[in-house]
C-alpha atoms as a PDB file:
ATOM      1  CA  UNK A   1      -6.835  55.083  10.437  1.00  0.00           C
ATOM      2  CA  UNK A   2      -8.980  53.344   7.876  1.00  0.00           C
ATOM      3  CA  UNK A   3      -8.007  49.580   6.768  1.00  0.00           C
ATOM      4  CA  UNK A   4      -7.980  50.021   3.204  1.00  0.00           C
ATOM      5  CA  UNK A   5      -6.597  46.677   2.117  1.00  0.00           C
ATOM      6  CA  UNK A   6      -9.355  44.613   3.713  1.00  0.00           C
ATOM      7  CA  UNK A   7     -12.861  44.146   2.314  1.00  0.00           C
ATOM      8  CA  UNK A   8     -15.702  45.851   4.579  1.00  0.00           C
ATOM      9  CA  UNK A   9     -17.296  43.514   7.808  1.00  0.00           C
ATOM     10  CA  UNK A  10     -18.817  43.790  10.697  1.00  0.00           C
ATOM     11  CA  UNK A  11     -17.476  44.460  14.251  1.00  0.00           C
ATOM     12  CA  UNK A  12     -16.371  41.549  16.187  1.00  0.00           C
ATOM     13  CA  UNK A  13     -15.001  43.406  19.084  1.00  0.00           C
ATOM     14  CA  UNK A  14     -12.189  45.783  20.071  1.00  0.00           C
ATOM     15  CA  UNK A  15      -8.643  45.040  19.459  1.00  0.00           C
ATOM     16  CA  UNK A  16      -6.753  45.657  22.662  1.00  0.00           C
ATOM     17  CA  UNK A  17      -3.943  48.079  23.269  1.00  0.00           C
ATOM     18  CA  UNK A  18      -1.187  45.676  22.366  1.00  0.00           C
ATOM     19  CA  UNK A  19      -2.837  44.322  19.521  1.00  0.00           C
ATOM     20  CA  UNK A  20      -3.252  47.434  18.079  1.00  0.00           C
ATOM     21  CA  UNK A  21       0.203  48.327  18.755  1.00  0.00           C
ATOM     22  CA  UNK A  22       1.124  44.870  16.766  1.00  0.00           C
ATOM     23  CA  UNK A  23      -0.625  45.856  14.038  1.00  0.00           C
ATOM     24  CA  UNK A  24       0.618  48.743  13.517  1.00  0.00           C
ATOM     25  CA  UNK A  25       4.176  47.503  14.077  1.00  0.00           C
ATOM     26  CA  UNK A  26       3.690  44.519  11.494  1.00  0.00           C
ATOM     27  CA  UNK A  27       2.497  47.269   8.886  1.00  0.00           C
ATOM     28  CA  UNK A  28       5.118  49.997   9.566  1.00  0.00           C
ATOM     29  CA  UNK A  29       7.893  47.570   9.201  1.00  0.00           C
ATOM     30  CA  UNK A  30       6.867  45.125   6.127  1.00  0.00           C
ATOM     31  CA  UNK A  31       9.096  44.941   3.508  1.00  0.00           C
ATOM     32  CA  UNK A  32       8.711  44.179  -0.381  1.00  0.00           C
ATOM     33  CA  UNK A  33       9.519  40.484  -0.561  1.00  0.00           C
ATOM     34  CA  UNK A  34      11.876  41.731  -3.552  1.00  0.00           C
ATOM     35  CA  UNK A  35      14.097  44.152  -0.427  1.00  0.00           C
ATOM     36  CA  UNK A  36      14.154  41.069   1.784  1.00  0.00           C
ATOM     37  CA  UNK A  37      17.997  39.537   1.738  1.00  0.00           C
ATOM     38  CA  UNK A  38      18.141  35.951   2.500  1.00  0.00           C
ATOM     39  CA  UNK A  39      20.351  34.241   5.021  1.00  0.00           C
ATOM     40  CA  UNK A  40      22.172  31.740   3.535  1.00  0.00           C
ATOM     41  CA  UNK A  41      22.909  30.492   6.348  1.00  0.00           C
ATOM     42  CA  UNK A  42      19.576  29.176   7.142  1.00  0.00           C
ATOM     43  CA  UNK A  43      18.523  28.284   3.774  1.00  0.00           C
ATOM     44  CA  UNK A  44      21.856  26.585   2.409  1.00  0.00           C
ATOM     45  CA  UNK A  45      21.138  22.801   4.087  1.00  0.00           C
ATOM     46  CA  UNK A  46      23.168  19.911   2.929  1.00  0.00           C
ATOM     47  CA  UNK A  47      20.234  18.163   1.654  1.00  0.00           C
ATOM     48  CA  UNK A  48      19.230  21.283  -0.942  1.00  0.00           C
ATOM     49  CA  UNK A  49      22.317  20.774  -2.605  1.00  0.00           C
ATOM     50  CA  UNK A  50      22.625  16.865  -2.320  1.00  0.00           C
ATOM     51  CA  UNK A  51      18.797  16.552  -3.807  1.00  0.00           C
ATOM     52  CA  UNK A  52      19.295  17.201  -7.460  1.00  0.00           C
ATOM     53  CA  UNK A  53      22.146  14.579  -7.871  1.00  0.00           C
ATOM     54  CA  UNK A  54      19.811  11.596  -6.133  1.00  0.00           C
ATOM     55  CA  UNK A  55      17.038  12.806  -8.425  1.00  0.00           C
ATOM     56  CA  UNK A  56      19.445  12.712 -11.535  1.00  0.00           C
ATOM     57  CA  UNK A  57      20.909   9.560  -9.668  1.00  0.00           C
ATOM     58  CA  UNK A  58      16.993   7.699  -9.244  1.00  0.00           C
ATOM     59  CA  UNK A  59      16.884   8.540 -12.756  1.00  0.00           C
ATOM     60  CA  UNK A  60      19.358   7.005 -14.265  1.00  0.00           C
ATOM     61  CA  UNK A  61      19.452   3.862 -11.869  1.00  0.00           C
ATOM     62  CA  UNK A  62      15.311   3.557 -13.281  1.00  0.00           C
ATOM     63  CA  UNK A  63      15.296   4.827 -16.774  1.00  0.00           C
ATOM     64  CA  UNK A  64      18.785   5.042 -18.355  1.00  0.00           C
ATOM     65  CA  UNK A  65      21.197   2.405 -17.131  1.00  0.00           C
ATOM     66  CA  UNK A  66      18.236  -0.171 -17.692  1.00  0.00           C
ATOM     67  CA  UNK A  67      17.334   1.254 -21.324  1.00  0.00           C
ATOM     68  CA  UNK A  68      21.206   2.185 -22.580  1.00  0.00           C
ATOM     69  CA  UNK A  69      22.220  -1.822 -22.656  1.00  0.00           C
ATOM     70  CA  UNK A  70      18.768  -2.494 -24.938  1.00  0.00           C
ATOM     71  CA  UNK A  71      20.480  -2.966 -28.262  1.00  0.00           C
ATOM     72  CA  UNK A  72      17.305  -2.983 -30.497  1.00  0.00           C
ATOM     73  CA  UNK A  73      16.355   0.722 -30.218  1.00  0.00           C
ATOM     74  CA  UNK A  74      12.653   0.346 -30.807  1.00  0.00           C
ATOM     75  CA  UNK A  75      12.929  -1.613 -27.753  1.00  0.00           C
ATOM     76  CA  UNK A  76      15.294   0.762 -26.269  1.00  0.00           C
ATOM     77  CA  UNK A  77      12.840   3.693 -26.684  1.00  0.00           C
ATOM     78  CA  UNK A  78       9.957   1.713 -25.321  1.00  0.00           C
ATOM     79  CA  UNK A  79      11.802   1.030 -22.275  1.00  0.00           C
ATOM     80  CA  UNK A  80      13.055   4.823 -22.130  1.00  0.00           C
ATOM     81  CA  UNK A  81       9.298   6.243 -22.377  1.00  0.00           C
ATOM     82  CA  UNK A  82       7.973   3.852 -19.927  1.00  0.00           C
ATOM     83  CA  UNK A  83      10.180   3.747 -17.365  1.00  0.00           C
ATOM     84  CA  UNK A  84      10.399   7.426 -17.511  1.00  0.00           C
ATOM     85  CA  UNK A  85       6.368   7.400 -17.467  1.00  0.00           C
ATOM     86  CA  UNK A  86       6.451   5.263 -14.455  1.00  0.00           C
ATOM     87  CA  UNK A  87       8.818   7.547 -12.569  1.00  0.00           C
ATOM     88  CA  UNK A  88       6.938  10.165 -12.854  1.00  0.00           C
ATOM     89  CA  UNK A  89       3.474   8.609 -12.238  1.00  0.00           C
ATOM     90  CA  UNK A  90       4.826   6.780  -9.158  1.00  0.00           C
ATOM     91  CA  UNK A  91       5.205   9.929  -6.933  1.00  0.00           C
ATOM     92  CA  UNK A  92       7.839  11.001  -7.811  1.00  0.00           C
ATOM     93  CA  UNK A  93       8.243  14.773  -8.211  1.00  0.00           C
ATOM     94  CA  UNK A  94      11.953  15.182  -7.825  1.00  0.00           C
ATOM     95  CA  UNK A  95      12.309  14.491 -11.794  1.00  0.00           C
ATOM     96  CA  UNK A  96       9.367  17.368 -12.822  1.00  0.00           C
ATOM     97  CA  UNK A  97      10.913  19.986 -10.297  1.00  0.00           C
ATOM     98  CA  UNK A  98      14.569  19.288 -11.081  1.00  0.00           C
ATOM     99  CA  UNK A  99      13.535  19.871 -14.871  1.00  0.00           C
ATOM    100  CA  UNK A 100      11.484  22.824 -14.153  1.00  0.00           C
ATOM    101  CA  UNK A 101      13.909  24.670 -11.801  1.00  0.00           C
ATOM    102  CA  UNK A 102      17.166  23.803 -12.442  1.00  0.00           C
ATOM    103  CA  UNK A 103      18.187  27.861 -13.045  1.00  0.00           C
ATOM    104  CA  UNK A 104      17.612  28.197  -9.267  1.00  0.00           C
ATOM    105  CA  UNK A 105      20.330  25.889  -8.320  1.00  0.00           C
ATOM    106  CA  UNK A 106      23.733  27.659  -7.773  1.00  0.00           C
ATOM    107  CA  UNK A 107      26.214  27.004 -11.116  1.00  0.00           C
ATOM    108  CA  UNK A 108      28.257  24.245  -9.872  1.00  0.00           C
ATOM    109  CA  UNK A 109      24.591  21.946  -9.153  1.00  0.00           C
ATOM    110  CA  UNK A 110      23.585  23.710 -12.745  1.00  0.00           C
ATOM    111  CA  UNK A 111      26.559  22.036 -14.648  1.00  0.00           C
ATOM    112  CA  UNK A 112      26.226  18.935 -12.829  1.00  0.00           C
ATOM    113  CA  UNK A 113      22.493  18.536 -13.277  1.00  0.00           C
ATOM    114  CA  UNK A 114      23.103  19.899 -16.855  1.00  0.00           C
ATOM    115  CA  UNK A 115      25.315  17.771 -18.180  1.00  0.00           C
ATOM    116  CA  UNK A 116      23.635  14.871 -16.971  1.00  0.00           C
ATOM    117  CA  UNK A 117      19.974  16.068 -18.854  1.00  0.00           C
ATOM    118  CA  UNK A 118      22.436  16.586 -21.811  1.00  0.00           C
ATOM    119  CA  UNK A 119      23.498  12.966 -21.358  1.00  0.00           C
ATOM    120  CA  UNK A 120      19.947  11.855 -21.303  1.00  0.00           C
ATOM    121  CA  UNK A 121      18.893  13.745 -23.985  1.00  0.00           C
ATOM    122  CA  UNK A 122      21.707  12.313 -26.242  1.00  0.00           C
ATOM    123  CA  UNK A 123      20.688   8.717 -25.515  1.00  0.00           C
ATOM    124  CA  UNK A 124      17.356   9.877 -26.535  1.00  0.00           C
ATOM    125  CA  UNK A 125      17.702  11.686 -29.952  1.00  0.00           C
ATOM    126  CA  UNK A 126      21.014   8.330 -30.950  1.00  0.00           C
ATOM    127  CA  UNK A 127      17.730   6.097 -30.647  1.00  0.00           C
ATOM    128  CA  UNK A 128      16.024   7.781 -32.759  1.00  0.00           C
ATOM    129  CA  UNK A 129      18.777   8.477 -35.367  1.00  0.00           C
ATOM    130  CA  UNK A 130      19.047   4.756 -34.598  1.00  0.00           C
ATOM    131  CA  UNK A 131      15.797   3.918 -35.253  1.00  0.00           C
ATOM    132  CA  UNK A 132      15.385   6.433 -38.617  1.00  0.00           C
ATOM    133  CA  UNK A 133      18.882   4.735 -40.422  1.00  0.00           C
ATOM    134  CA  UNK A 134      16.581   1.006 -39.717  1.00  0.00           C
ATOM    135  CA  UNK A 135      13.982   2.597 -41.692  1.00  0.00           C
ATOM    136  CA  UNK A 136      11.886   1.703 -38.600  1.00  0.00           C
ATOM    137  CA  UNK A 137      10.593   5.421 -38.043  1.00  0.00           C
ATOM    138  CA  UNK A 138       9.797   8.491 -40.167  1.00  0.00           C
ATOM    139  CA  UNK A 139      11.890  11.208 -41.433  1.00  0.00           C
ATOM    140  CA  UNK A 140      11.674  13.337 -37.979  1.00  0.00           C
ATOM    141  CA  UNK A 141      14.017  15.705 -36.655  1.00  0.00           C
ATOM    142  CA  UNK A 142      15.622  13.721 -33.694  1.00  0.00           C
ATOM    143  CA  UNK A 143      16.185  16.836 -31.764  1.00  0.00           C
ATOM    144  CA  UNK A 144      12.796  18.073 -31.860  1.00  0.00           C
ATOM    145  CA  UNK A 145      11.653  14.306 -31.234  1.00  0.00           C
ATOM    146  CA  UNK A 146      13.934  14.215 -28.019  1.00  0.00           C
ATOM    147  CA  UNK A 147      12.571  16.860 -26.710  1.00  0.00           C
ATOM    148  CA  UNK A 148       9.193  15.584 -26.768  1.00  0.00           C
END
């Protein structure tokens, strides 16, 4: 039987009976990862589900609570944009991967980790409505501008 998956090289040795036997086991019975069903039971920890809610919770302990009582809101976006800069530059990738993966939580986590972004983001886009009825920034559309 010819390995047709590996590149070409030379002969190291002989592979002994129950190696062989191994191998051929290993490639008789592999799976498509897509056929493989997951045991929730082993990958359901306490911790996966508790992890989005401190990250949310680090979050607005660092960035929001800190920025929201700011009443000048070209201070209050300075604040937002740095503290936010500094939690991510400080190590901290709970904030990048919750953002990035959130559809891979199960719905309840979703809606909680949801409606806290959505929180966020509304803080965000009333300083800059904030900031554009001052006359202190450009006509820009606050969504878009939150979102950046």
């Amino acid at each position: 039987m010819a390995d047709t998956r590996s590149p070409k090289r030379e002969v190291q040795g002989f592979y002994t009976r129950d190696e062989l036997a191994l191998a051929v086991q290993r490639r008789t019975t592999k799976k498509p990862l897509s056929k493989v069903v997951i045991n929730d039971a082993i990958v359901e920890r306490y911790y996966q589900e508790r992890a989005p809610g401190v990250a949310m919770d680090r979050l607005e302990t660092m960035v929001i609570e800190p920025s929201r009582v700011i009443a000048d809101p070209n201070k209050r976006l300075l604040s937002i944009v740095t503290r936010h800069a500094q939690l991510l530059t400080d190590g901290n990738k709970a904030i990048t991967i919750l953002t990035d993966e959130v559809d891979g939580l199960k719905p309840k986590h979703r809606k909680q980790i949801l409606d806290r972004k959505r929180a966020y983001f509304e803080l965000v886009r009333n300083t800059i409505d904030s900031l554009q009825a001052d006359g202190r920034l450009r006509d820009v559309n606050s969504t878009v501008a939150a979102f950046s």
